[in-house]
N, C-alpha and C. Protein backbone atom coordinates (compact mmCIF):
# COMPACT_ATOMS: atom_id res chain seq x y z
N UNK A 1 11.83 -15.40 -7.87
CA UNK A 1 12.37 -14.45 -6.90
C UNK A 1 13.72 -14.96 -6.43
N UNK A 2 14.84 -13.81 -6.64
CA UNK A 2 16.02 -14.24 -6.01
C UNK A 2 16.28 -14.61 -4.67
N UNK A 3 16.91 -15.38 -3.97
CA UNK A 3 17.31 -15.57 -2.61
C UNK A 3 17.58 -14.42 -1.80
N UNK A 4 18.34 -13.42 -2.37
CA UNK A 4 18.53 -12.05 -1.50
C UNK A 4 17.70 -11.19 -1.42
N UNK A 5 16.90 -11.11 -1.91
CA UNK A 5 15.37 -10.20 -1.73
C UNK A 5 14.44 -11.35 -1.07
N UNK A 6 13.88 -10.85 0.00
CA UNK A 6 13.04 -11.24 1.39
C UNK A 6 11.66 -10.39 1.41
N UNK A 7 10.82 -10.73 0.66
CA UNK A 7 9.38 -10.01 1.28
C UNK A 7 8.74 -10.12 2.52
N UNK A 8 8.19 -9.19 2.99
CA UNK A 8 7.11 -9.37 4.23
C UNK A 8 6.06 -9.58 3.81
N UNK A 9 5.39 -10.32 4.05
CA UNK A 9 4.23 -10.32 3.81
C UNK A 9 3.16 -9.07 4.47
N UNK A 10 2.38 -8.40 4.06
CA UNK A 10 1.50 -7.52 4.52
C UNK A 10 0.90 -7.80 6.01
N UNK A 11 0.41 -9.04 6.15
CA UNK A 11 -0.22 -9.56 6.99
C UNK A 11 0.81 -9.44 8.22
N UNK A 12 1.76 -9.74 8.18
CA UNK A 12 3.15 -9.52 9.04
C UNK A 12 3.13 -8.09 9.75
N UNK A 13 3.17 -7.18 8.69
CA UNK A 13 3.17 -5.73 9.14
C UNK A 13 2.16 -5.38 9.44
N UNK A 14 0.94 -5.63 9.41
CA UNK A 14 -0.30 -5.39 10.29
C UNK A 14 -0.38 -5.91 11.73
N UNK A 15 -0.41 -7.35 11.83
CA UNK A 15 0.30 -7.56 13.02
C UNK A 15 0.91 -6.96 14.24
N UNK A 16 2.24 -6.53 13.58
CA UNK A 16 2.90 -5.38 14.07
C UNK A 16 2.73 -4.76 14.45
N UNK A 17 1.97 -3.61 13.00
CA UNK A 17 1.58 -2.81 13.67
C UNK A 17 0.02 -2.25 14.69
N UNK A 18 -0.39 -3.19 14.87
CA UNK A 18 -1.49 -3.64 15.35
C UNK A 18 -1.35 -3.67 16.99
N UNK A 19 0.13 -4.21 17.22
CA UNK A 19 0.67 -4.80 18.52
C UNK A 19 1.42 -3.35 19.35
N UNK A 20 1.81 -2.69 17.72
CA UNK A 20 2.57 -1.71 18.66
C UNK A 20 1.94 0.31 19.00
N UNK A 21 0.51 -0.48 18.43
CA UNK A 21 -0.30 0.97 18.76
C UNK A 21 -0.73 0.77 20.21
N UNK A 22 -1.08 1.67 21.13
CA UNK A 22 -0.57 1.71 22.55
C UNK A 22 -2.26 2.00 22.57
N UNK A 23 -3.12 1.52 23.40
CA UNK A 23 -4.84 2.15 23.64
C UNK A 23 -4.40 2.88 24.81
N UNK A 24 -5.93 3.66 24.88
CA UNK A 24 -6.16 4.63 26.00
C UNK A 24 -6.69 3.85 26.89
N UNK A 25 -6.47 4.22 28.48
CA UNK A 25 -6.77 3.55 29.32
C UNK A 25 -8.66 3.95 29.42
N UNK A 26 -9.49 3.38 29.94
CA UNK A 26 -10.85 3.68 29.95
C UNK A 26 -11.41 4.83 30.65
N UNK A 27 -12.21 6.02 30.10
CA UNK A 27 -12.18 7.63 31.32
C UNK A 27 -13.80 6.68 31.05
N UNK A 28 -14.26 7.75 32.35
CA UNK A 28 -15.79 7.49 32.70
C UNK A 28 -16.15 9.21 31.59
N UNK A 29 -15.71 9.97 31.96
CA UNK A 29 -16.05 10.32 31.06
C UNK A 29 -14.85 10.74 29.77
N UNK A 30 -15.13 11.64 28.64
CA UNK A 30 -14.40 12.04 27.72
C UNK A 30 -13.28 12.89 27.82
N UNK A 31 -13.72 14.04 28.90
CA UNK A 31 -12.92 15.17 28.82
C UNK A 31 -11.86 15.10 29.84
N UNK A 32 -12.02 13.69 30.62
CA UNK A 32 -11.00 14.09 31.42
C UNK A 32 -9.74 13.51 30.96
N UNK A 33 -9.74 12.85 29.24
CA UNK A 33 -8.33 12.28 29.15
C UNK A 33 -7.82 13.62 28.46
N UNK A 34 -6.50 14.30 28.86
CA UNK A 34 -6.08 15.01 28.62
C UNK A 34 -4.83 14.85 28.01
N UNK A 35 -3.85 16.12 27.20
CA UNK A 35 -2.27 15.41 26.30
C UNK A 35 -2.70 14.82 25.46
N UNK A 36 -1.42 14.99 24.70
CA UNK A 36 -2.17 14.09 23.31
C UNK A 36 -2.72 13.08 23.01
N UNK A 37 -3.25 12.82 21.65
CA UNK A 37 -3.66 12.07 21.13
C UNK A 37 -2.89 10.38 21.05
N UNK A 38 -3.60 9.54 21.42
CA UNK A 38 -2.38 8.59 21.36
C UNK A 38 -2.44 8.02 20.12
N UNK A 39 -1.26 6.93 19.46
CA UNK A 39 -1.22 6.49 18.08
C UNK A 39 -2.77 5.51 17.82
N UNK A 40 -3.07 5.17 18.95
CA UNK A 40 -4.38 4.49 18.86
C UNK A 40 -5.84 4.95 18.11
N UNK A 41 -5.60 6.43 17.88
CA UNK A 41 -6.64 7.05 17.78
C UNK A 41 -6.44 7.77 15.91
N UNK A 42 -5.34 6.94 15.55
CA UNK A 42 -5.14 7.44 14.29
C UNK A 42 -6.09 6.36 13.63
N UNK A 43 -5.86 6.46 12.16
CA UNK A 43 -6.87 5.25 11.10
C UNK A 43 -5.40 4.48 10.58
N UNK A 44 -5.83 3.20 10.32
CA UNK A 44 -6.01 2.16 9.93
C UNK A 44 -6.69 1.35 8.92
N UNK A 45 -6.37 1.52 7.76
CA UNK A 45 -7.18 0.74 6.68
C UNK A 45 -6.48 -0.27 5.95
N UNK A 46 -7.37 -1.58 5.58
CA UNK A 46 -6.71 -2.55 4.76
C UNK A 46 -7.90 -2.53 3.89
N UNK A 47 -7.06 -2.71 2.61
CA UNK A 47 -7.97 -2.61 0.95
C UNK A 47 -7.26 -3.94 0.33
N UNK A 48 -8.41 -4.85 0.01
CA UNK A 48 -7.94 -6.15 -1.11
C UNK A 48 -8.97 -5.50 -2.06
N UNK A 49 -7.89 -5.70 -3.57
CA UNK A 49 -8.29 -5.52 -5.13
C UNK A 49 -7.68 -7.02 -5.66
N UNK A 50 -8.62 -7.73 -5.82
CA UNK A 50 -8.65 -8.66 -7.16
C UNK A 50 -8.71 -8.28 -8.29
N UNK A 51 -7.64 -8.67 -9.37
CA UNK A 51 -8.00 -8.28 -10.60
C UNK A 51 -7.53 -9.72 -11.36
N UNK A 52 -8.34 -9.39 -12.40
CA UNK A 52 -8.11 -10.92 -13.62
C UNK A 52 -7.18 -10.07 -14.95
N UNK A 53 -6.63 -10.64 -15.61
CA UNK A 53 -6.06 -10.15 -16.74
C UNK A 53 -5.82 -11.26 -17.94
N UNK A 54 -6.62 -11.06 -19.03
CA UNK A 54 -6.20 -12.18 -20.06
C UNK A 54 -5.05 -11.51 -21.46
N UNK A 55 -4.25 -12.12 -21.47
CA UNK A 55 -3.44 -11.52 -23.19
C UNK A 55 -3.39 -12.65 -24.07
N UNK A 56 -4.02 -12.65 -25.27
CA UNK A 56 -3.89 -12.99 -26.63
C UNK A 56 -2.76 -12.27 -27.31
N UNK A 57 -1.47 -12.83 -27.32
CA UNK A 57 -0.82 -12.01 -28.15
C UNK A 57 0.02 -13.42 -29.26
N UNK A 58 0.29 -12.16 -30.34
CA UNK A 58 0.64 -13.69 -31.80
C UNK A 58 2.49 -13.24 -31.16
N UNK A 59 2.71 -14.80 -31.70
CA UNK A 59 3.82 -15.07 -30.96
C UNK A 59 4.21 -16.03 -30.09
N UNK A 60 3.19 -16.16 -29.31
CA UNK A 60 3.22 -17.42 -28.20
C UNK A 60 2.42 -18.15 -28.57
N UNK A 61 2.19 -19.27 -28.03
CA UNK A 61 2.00 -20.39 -28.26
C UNK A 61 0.41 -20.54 -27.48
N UNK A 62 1.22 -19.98 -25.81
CA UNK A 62 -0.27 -20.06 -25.07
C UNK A 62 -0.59 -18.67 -24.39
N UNK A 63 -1.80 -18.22 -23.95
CA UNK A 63 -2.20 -16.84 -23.78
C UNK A 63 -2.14 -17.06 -21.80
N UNK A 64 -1.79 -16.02 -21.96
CA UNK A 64 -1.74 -15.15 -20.39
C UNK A 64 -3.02 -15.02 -19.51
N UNK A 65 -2.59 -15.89 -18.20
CA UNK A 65 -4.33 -15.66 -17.49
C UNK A 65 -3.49 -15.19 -16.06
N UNK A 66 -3.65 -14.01 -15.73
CA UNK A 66 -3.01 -13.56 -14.37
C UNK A 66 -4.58 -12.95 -13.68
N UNK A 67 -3.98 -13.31 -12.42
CA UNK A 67 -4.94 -13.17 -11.17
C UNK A 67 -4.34 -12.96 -10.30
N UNK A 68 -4.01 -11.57 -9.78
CA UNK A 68 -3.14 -11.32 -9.22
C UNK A 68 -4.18 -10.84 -7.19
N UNK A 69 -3.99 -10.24 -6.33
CA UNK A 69 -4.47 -9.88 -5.56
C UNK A 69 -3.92 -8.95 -4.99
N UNK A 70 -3.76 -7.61 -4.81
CA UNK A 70 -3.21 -6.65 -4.11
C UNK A 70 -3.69 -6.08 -2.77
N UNK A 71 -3.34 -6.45 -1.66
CA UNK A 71 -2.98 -5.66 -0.41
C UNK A 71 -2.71 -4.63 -0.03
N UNK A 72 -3.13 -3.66 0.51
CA UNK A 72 -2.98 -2.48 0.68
C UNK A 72 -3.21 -2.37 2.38
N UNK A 73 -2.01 -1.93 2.96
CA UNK A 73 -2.31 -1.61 4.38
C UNK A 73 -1.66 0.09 4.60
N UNK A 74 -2.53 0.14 5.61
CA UNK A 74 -2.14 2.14 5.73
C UNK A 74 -2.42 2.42 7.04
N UNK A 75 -1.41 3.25 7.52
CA UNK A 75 -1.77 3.88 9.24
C UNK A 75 -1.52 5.46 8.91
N UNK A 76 -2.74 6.59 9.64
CA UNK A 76 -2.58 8.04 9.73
C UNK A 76 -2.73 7.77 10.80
N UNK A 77 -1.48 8.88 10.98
CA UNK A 77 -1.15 9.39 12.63
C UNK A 77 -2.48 10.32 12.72
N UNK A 78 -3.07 10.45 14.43
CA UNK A 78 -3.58 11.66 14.37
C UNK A 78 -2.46 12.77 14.55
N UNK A 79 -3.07 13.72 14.51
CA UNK A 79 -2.31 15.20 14.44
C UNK A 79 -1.63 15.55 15.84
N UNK A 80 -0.44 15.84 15.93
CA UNK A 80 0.37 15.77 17.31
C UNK A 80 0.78 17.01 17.81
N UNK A 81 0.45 18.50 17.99
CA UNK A 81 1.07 19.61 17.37
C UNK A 81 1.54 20.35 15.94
N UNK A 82 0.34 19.61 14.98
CA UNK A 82 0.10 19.94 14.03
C UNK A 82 0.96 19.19 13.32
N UNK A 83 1.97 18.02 13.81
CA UNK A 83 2.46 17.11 12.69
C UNK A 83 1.52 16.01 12.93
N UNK A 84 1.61 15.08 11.72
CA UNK A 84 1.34 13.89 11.85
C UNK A 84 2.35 13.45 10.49
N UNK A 85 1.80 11.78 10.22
CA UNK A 85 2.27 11.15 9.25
C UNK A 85 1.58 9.82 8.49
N UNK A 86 1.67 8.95 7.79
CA UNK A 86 0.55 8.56 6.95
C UNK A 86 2.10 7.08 6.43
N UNK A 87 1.96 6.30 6.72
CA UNK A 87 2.69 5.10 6.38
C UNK A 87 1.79 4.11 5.32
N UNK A 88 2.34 3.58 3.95
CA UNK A 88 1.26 3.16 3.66
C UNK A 88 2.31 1.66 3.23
N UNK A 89 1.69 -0.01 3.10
CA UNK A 89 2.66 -1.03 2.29
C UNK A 89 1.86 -1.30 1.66
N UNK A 90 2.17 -2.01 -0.10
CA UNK A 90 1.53 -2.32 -0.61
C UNK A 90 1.97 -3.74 -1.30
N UNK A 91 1.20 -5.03 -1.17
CA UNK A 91 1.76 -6.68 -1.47
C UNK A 91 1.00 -6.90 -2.55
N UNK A 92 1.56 -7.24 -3.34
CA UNK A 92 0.84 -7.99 -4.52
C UNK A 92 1.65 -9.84 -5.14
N UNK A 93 0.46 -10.40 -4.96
CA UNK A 93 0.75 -12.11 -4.91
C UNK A 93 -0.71 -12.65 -5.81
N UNK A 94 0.04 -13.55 -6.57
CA UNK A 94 -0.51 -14.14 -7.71
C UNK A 94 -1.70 -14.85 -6.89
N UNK A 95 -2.86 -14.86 -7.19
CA UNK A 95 -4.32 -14.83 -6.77
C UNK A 95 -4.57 -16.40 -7.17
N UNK A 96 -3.63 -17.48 -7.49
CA UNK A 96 -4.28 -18.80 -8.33
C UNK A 96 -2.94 -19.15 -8.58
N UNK A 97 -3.69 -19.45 -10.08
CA UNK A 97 -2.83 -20.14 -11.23
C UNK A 97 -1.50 -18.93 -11.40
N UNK A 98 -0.33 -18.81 -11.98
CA UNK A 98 0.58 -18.27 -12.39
C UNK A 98 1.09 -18.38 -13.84
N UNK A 99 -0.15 -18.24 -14.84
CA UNK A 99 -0.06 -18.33 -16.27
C UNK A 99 0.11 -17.52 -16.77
N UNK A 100 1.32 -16.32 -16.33
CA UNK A 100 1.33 -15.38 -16.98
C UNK A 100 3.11 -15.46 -16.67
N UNK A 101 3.92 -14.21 -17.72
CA UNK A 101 4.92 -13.86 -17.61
C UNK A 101 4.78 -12.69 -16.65
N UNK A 102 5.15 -12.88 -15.46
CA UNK A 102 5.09 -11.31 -14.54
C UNK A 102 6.78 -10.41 -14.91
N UNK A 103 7.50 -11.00 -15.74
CA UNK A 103 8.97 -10.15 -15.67
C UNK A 103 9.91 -10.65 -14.50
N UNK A 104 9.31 -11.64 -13.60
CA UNK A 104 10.17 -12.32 -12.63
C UNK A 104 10.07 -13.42 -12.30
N UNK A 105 8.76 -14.08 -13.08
CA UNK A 105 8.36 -15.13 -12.42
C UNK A 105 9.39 -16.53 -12.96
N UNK A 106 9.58 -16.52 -14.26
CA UNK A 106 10.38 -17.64 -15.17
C UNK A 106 9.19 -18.04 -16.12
N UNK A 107 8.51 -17.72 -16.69
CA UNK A 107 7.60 -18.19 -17.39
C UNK A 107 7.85 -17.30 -18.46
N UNK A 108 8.35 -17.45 -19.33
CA UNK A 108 8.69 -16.93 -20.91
C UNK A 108 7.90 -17.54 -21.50
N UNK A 109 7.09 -18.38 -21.57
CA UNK A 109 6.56 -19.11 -22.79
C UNK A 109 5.50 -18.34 -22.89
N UNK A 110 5.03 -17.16 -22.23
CA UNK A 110 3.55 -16.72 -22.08
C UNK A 110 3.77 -15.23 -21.98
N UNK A 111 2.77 -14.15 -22.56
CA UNK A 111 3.12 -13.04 -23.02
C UNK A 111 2.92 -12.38 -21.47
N UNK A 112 3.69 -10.74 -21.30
CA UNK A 112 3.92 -10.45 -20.06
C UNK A 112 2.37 -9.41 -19.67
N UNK A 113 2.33 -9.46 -18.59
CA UNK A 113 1.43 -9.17 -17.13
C UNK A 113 2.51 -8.58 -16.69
N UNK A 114 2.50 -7.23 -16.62
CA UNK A 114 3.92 -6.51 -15.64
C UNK A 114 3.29 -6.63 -13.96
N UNK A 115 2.72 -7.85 -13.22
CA UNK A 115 2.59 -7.28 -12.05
C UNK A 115 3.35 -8.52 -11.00
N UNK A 116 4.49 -8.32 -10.98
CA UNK A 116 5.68 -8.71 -10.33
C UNK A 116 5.21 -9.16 -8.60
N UNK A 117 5.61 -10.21 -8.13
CA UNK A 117 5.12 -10.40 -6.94
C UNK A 117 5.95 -9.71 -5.93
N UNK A 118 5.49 -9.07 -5.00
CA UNK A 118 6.49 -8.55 -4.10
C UNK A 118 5.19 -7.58 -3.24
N UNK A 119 6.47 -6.74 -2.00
CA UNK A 119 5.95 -5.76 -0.97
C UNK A 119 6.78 -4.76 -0.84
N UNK A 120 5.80 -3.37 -1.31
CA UNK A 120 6.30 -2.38 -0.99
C UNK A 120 6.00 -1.32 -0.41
N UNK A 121 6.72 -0.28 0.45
CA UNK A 121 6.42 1.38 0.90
C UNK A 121 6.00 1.98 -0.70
N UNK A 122 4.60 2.29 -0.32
CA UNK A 122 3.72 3.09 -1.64
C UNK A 122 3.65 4.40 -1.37
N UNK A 123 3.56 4.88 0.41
CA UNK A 123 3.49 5.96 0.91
C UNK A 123 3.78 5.76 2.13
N UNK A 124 4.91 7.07 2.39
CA UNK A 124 5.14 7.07 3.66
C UNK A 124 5.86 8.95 4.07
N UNK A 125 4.76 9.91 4.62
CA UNK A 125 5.13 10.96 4.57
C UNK A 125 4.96 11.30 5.99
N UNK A 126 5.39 12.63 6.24
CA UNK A 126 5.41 13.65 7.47
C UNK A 126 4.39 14.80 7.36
N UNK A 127 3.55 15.48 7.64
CA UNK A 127 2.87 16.30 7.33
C UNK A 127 2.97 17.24 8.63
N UNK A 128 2.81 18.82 7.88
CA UNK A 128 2.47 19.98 8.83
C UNK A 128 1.42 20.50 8.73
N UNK A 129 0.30 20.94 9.48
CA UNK A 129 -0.78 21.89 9.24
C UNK A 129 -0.87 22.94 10.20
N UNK A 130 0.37 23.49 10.25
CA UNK A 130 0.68 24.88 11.38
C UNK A 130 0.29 26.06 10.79
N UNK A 131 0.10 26.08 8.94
CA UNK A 131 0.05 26.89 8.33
C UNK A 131 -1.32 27.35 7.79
N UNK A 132 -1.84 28.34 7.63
CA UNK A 132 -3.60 28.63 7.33
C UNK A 132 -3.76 28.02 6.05
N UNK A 133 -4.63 27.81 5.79
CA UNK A 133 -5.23 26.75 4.81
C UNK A 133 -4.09 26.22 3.72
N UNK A 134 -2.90 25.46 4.85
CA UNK A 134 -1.98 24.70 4.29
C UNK A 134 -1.21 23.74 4.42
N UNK A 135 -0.99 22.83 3.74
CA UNK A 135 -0.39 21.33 4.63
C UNK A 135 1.28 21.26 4.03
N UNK A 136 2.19 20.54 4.44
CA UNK A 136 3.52 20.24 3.97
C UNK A 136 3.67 19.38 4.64
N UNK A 137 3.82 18.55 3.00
CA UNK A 137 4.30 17.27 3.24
C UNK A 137 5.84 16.92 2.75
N UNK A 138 6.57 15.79 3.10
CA UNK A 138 7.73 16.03 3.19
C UNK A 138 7.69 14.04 3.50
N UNK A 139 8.09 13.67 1.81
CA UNK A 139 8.50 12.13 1.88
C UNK A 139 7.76 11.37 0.39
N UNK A 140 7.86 10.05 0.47
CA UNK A 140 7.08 9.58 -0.77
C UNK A 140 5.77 9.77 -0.68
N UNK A 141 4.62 10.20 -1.34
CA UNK A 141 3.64 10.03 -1.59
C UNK A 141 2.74 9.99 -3.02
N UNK A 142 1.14 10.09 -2.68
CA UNK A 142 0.56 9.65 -3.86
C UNK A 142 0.08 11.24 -4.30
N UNK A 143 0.68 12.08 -5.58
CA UNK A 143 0.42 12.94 -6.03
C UNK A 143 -0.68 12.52 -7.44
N UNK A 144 -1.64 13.37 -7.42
CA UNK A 144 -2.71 13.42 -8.89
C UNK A 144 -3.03 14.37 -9.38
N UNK A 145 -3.30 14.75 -10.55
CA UNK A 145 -3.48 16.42 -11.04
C UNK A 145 -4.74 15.79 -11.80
N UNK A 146 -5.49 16.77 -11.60
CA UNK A 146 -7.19 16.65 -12.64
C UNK A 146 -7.79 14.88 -12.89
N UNK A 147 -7.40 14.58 -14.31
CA UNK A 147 -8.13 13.41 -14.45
C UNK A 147 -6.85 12.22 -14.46
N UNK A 148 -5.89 12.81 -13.89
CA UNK A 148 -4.75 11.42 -14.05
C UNK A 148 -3.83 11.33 -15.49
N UNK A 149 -4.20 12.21 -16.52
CA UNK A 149 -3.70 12.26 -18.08
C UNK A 149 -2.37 12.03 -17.54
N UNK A 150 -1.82 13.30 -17.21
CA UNK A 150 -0.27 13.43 -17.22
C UNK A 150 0.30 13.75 -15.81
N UNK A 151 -0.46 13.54 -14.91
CA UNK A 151 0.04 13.09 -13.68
C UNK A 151 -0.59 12.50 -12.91
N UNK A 152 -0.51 11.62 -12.22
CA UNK A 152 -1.06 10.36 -11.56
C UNK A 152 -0.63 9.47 -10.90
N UNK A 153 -1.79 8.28 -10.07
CA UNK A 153 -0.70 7.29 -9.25
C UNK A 153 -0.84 5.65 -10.42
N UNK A 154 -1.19 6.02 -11.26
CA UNK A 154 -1.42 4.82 -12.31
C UNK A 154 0.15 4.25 -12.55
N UNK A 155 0.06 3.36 -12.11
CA UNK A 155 1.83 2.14 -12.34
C UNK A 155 1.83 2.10 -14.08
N UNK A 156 2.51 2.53 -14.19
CA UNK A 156 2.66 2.51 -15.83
C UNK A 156 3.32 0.85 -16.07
N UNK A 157 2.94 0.63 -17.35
CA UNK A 157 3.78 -0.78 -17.69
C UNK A 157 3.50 -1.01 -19.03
């Protein structure tokens, strides 16, 4: 990894954003908190995927063992006047050993694993539901059609 590119770590931005969701003060009962929804009351999910990957390929000398670990953190707004929004980062960091060519790592001697270490915005949209059985969204997100053939969120490599 070059010097001018700076990752966050995931864990960083949870933190964050962890610190900067605001709670509701305590009602005795339910109905008397009134006005919107506060950011507190949106979701929050973190997803870890381990994966292993071996390559035998002729050519090299020695075969590819990547173990990579991917992070997934995500906040949905609740609905505010029928907007909300959906922020998602996604970190992926070598799980072990680093016996693979990731395309950035410096390891040429070993056939490539396209899964590059770094942190990124995977999703991050605006949504409307002002409309009868209709939403608009408006930003990056994760689009899929049927079984994923020819459109999908599959990282090609």
């Amino acid at each position: 990894m070059n010097k001018s590119s700076q990752w966050i770590p995931v864990s960083s931005i949870a933190f964050a954003l962890l610190a900067v969701l605001p709670s509701h003060p305590a009602c005795a009962d339910e109905e008397e908190r009134s006005g919107p929804a506060s950011l507190s009351d949106g979701n929050l999910n973190l997803n870890l995927r381990y994966r292993y990957e071996f390559v035998d390929q002729d050519g090299f000398a020695k075969d590819a063992h990547a173990s990579t670990l991917r992070t997934r953190l995500s906040y949905q707004s609740p609905d505010f006047s029928d907007f909300g929004f959906l922020i998602e980062f996604d970190d992926l960091r070598p799980g072990g050993n680093d016996l693979f060519n990731s395309t950035r790592n410096g390891n040429i001697n070993r056939p490539i694993v396209a899964d590059p270490e770094g942190t990124q915005v995977n999703q991050a949209f605006v949504s409307y539901k002002g409309f009868a059985k209709t939403v608009v969204r408006a930003g990056r997100q994760r689009i899929t059609l049927d079984n994923h053939r020819f459109i999908g969120n599959v990282g090609w490599r």
